[in-house]
C-alpha atoms as a PDB file:
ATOM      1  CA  UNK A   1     -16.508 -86.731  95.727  1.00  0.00           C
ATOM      2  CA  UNK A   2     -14.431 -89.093  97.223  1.00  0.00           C
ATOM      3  CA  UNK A   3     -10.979 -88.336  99.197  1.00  0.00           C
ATOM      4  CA  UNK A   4      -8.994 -91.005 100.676  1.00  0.00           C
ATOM      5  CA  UNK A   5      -6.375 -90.714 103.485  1.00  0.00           C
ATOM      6  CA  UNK A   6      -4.362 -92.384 105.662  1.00  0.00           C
ATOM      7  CA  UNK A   7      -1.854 -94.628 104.193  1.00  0.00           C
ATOM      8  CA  UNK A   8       2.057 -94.824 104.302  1.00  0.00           C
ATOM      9  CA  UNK A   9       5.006 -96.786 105.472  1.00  0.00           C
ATOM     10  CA  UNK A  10       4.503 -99.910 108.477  1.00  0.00           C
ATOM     11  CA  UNK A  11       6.560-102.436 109.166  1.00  0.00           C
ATOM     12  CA  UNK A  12       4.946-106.119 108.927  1.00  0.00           C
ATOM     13  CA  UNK A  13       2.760-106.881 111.469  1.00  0.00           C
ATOM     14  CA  UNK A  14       1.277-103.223 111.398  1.00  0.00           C
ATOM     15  CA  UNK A  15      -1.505-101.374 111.650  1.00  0.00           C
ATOM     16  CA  UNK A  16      -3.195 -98.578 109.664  1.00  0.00           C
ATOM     17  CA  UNK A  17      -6.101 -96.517 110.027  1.00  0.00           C
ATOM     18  CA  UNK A  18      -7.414 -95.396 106.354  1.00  0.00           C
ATOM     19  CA  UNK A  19     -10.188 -92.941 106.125  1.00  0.00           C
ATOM     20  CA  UNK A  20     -12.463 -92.223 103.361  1.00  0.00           C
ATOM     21  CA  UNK A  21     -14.494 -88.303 103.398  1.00  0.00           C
ATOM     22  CA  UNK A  22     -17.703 -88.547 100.754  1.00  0.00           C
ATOM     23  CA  UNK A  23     -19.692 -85.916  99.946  1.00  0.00           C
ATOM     24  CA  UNK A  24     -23.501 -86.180  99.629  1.00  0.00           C
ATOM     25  CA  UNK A  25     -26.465 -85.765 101.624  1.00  0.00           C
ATOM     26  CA  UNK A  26     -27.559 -89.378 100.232  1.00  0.00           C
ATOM     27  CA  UNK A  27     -24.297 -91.159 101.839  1.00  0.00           C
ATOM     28  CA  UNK A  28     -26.274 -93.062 104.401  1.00  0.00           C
ATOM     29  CA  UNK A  29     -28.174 -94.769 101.639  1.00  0.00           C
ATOM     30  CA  UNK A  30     -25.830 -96.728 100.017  1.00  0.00           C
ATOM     31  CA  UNK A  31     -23.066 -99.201 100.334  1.00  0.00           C
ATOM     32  CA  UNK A  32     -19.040 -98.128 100.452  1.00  0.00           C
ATOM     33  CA  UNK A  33     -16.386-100.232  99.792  1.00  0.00           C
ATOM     34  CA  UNK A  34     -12.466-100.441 100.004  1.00  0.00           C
ATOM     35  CA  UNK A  35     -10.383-101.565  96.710  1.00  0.00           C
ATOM     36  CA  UNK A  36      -6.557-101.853  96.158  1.00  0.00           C
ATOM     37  CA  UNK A  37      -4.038-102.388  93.461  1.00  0.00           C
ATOM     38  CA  UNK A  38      -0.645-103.602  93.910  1.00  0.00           C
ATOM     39  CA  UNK A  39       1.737-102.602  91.247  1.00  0.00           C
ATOM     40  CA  UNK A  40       1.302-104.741  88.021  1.00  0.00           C
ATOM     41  CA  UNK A  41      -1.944-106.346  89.305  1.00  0.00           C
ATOM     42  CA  UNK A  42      -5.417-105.827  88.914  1.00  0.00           C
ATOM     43  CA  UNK A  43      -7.512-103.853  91.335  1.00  0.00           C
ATOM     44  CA  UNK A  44      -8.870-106.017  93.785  1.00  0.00           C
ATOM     45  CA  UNK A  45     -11.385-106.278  96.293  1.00  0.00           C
ATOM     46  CA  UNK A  46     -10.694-105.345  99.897  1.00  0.00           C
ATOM     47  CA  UNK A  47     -13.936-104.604 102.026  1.00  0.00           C
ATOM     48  CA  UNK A  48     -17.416-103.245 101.770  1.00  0.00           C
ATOM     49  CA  UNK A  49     -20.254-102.192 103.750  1.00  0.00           C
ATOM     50  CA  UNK A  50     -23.969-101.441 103.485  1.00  0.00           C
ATOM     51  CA  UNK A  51     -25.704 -97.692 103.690  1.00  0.00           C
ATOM     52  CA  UNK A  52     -26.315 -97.812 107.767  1.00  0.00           C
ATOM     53  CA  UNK A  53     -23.460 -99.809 108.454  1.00  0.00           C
ATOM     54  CA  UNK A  54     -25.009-102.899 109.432  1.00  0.00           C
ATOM     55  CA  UNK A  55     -23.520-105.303 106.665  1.00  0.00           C
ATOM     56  CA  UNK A  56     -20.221-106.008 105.898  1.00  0.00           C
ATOM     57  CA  UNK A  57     -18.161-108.006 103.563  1.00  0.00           C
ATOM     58  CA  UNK A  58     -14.631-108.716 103.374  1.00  0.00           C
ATOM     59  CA  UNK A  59     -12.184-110.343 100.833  1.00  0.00           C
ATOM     60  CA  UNK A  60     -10.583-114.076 102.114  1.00  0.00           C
ATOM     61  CA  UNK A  61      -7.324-112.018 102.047  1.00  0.00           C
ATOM     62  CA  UNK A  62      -7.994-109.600 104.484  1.00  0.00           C
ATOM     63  CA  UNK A  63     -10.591-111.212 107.108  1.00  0.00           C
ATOM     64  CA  UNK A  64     -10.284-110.959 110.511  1.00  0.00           C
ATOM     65  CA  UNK A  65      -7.165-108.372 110.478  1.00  0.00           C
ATOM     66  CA  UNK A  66      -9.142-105.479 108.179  1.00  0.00           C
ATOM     67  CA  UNK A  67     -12.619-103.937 109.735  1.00  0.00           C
ATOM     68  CA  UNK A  68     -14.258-101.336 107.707  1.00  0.00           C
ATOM     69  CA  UNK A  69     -16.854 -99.010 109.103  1.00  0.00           C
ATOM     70  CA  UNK A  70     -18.755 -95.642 108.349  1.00  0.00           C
ATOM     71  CA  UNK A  71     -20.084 -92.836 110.077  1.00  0.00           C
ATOM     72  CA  UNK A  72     -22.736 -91.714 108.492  1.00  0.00           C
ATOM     73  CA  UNK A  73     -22.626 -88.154 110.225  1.00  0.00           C
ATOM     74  CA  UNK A  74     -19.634 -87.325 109.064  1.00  0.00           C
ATOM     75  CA  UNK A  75     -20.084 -88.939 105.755  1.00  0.00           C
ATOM     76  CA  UNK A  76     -16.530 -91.302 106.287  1.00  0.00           C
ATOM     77  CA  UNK A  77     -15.494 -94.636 105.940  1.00  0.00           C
ATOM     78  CA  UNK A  78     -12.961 -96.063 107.362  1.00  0.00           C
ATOM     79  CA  UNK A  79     -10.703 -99.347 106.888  1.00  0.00           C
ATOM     80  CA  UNK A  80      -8.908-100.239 110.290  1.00  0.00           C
ATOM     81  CA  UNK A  81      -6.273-102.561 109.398  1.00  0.00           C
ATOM     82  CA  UNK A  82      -4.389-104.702 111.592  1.00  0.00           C
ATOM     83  CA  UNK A  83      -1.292-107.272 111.439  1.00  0.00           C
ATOM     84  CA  UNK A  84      -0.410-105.809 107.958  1.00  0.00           C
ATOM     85  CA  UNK A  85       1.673-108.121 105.879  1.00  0.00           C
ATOM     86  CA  UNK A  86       4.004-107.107 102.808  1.00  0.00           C
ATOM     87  CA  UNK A  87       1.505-108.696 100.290  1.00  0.00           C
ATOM     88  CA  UNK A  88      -0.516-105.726 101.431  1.00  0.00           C
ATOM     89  CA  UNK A  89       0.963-103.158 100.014  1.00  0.00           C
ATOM     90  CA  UNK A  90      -1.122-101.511  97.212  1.00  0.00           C
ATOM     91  CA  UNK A  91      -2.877 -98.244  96.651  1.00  0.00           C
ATOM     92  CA  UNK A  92      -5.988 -98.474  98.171  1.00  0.00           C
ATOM     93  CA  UNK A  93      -9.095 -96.571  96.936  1.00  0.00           C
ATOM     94  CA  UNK A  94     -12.899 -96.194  98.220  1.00  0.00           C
ATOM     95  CA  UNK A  95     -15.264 -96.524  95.813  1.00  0.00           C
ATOM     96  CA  UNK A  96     -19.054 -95.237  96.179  1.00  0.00           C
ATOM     97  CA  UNK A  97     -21.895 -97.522  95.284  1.00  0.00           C
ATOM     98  CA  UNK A  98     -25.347 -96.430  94.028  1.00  0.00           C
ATOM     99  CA  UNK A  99     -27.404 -99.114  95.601  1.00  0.00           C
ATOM    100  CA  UNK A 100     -28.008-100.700  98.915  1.00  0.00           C
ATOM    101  CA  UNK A 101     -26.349-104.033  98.265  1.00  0.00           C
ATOM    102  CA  UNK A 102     -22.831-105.123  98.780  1.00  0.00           C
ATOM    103  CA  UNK A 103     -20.362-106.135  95.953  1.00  0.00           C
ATOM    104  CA  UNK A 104     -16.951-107.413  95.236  1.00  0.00           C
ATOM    105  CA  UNK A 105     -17.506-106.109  91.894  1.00  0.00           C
ATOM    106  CA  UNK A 106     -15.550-102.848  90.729  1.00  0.00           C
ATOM    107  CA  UNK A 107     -17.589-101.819  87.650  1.00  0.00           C
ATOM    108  CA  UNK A 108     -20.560-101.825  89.864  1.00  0.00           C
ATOM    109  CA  UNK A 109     -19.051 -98.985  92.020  1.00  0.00           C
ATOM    110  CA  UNK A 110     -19.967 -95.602  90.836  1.00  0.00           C
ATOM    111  CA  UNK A 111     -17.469 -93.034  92.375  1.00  0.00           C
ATOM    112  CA  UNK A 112     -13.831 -93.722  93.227  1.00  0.00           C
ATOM    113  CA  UNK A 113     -11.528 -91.324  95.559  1.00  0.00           C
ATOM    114  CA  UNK A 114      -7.850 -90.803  94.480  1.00  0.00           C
ATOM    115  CA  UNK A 115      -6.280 -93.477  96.222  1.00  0.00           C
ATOM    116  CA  UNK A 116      -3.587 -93.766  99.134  1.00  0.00           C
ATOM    117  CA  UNK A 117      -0.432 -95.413  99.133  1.00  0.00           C
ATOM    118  CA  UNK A 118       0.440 -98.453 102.000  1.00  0.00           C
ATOM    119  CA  UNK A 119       3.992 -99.945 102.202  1.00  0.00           C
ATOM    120  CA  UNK A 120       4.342-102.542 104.279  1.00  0.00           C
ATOM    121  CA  UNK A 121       7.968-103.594 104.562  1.00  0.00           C
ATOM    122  CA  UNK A 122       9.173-107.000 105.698  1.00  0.00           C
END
C-alpha cells in the first residue's frame, strides 16, 4: 500500500515537501516514482528513482527545482519541490514499480497511493 502526504496551498515560487509511506519488506528492490494530474489533463510524469536510490529521473518540466529520494528504512519516498510555479498544481500520486528500472511510463507502475492535492497560486 501506498499513502501519499504532504501537499496543499503555496504561493509561486514555493516549496513543498511530499512524502510517500509503502509497505513491503521488498521496497528496497524496486524503483518509485512521482506522477501528477492537473484537472482536465492526463496524468503525467513527474520523477522516479531506482530500488537503492542511486538513479534518478526527472520530467523536462520539473528538473532542477523537484528532487525525489527514498529511504529505504522507513520504506518512504519523498519529492522535495522547490520554486513551485502555478502550472504545478495537480494531484500528485506515487506509484510502485515491480522492477529495478526507471520509467516515465504509467501502465508500467504497479501500485498507486491516493494522491495529494498542490495549489500553487500566482
Amino acid at each position: 500500500q501506498l499513502q501519499a502526504s504532504g501537499g496543499g496551498l503555496v504561493q509561486a515560487g514555493g516549496s513543498l515537501r511530499l512524502s510517500c509511506a509503502a509497505s513491503g519488506r521488498t521496497f528496497s528492490s524496486y524503483a518509485m516514482g512521482w506522477f501528477r494530474q492537473a484537472p482536465g489533463k492526463e496524468r503525467e510524469f513527474v520523477a522516479a528513482i531506482s530500488g537503492r536510490g542511486a538513479s534518478t529521473y526527472y520530467a523536462d518540466s520539473v528538473k532542477g527545482r523537484f528532487t525525489i529520494s527514498r529511504v529505504n528504512t522507513k520504506t518512504m519516498v519523498y519529492l522535495q519541490m522547490n520554486s513551485l510555479k502555478p502550472e504545478d498544481a495537480a494531484v500528485y500520486y506515487c506509484a510502485f514499480r515491480s522492477a529495478s528500472t526507471l520509467s516515465d511510463s504509467s501502465p508500467s507502475y504497479d501500485y498507486w497511493g491516493q494522491g495529494t492535492l498542490v495549489t500553487v497560486s500566482s
